[in-house]
Protein backbone atom coordinates (compact mmCIF):
# COMPACT_ATOMS: atom_id res chain seq x y z
CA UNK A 1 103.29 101.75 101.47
CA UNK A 2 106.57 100.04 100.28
CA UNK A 3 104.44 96.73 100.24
CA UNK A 4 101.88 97.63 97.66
CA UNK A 5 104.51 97.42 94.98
CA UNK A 6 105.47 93.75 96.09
CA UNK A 7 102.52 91.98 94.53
CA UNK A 8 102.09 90.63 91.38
CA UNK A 9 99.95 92.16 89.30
CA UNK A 10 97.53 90.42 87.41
CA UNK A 11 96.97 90.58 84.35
CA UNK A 12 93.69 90.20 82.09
CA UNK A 13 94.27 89.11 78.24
CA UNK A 14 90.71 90.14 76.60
CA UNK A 15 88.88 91.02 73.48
CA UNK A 16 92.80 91.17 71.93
CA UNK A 17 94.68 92.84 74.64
CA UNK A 18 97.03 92.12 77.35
CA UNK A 19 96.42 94.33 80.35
CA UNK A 20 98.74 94.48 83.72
CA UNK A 21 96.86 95.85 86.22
CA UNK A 22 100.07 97.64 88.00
CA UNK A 23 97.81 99.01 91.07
CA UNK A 24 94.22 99.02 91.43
CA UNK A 25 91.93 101.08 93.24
CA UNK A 26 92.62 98.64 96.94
CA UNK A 27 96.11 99.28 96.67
CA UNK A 28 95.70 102.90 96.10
CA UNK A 29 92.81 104.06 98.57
CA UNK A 30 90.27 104.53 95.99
CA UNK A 31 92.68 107.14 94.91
CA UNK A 32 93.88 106.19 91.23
CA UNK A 33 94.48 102.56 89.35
CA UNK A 34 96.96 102.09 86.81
CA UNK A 35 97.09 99.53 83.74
CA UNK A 36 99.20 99.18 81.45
CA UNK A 37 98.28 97.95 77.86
CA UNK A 38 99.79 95.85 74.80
CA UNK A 39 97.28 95.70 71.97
CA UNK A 40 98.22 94.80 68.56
CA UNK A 41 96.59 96.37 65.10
CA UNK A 42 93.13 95.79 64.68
CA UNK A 43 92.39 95.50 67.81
CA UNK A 44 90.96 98.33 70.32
CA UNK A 45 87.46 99.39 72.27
CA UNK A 46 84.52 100.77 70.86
CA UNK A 47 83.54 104.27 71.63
CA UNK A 48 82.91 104.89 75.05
CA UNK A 49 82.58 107.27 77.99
CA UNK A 50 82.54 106.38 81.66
CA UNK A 51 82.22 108.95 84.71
CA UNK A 52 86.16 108.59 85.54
CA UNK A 53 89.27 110.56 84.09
CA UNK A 54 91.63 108.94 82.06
CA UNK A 55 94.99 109.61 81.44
CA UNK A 56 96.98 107.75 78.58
CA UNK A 57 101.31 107.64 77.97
CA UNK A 58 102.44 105.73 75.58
CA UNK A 59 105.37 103.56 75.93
CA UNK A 60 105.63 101.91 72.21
CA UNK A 61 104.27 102.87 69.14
CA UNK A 62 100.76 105.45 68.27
CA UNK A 63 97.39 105.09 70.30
CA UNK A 64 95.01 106.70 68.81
CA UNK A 65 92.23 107.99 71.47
CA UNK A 66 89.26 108.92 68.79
CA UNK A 67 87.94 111.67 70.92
CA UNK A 68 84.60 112.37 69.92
CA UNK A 69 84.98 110.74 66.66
CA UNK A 70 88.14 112.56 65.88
CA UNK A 71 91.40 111.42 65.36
CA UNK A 72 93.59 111.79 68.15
CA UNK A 73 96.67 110.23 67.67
CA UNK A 74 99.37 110.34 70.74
CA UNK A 75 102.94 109.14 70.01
CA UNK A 76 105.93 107.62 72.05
CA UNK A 77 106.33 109.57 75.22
CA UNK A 78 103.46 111.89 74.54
CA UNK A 79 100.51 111.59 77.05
CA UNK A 80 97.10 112.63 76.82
CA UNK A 81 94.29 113.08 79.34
CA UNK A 82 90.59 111.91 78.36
CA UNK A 83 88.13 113.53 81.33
CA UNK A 84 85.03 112.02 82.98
CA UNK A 85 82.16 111.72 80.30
CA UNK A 86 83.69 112.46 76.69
CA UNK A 87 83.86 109.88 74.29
CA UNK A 88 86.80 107.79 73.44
CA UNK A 89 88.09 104.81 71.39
CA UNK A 90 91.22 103.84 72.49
CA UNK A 91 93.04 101.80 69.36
CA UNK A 92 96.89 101.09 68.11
CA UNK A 93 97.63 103.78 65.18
CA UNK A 94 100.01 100.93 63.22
CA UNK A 95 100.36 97.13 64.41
CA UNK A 96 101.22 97.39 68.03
CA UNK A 97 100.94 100.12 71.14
CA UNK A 98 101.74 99.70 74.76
CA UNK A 99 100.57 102.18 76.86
CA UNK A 100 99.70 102.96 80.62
CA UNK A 101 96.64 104.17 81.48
CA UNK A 102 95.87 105.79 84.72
CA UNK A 103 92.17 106.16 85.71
CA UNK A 104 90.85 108.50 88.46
CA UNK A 105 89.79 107.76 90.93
CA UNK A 106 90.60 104.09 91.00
CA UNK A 107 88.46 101.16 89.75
CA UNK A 108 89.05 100.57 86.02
CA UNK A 109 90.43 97.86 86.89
CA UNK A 110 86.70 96.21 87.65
CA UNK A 111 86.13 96.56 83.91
CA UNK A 112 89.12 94.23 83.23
CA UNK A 113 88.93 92.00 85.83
CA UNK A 114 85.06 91.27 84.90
CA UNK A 115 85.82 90.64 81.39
CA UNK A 116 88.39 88.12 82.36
CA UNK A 117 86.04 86.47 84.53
CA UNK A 118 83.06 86.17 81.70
CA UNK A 119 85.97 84.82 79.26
CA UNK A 120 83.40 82.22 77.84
CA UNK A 121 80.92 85.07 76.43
CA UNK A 122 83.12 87.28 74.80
CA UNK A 123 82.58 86.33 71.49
CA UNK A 124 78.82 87.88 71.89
CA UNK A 125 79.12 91.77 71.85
CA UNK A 126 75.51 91.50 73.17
CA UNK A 127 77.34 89.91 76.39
CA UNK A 128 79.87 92.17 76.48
CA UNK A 129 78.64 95.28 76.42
CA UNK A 130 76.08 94.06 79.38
CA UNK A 131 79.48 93.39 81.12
CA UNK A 132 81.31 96.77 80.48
CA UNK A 133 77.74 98.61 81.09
CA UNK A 134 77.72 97.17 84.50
CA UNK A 135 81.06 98.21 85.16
CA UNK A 136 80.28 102.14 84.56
CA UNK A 137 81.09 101.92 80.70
CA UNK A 138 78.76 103.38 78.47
CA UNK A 139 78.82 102.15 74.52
CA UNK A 140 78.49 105.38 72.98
CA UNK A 141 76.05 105.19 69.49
């Protein structure tokens, strides 16, 4: 166990933010992943749902989670949990947030890592949405 904290996590700069994935699903058992986030103003994801829980704690600044079209703004320290199917934005309330993000049960971080690998055709929200949709993200709207 004390080994899975030895390797370096990658990390996956896309559509604006920076994301460490601390420990992913492999490292966990399938049990939980965790990422952690820094994503300035004006930047954030579209709403979304996805058939895994979320749960948010922000480090730095406001994120504010949008559930179901409402403002739901979480501050430093406070954490919020986001279950399996509701919809969710996830977006800096001000010019910066960093926040982890713990999904269960593990796997996120496939989303991430398939972004980062289809760099080239994120500037076409056509392509990226085909991305996160084969991931187990679904665009809500």
């Amino acid at each position: 166990m004390f080994g899975l904290f030895q390797k370096k996590p990658e990390v996956c700069n896309v559509l604006g933010d920076a994301i460490t994935l601390r420990l992913t699903a492999e490292q966990t058992n399938g049990k939980y992943s965790v990422a952690e986030f820094a994503t300035p103003g004006g930047v954030g994801q579209p709403p979304h749902t996805h058939a895994w829980d979320e749960t948010y704690l922000v480090l730095e600044g406001e994120l504010n989670l949008n559930i179901n079209g409402q403002p739901t703004v979480v501050g430093t320290g406070g954490c919020y949990q986001v279950k399996a199917g509701v919809v969710h934005a996830p977006t800096p309330n001000g010019d910066f947030c960093r926040y982890v993000m713990v999904g269960q049960p593990g796997g996120v971080e496939s989303v991430f890592k398939s972004l980062k690998a289809n760099e080239k055709d994120l500037n076409d929200m056509g392509k990226v949405v085909e991305i996160v949709t084969k991931e187990g993200v679904n665009i809500a709207g």
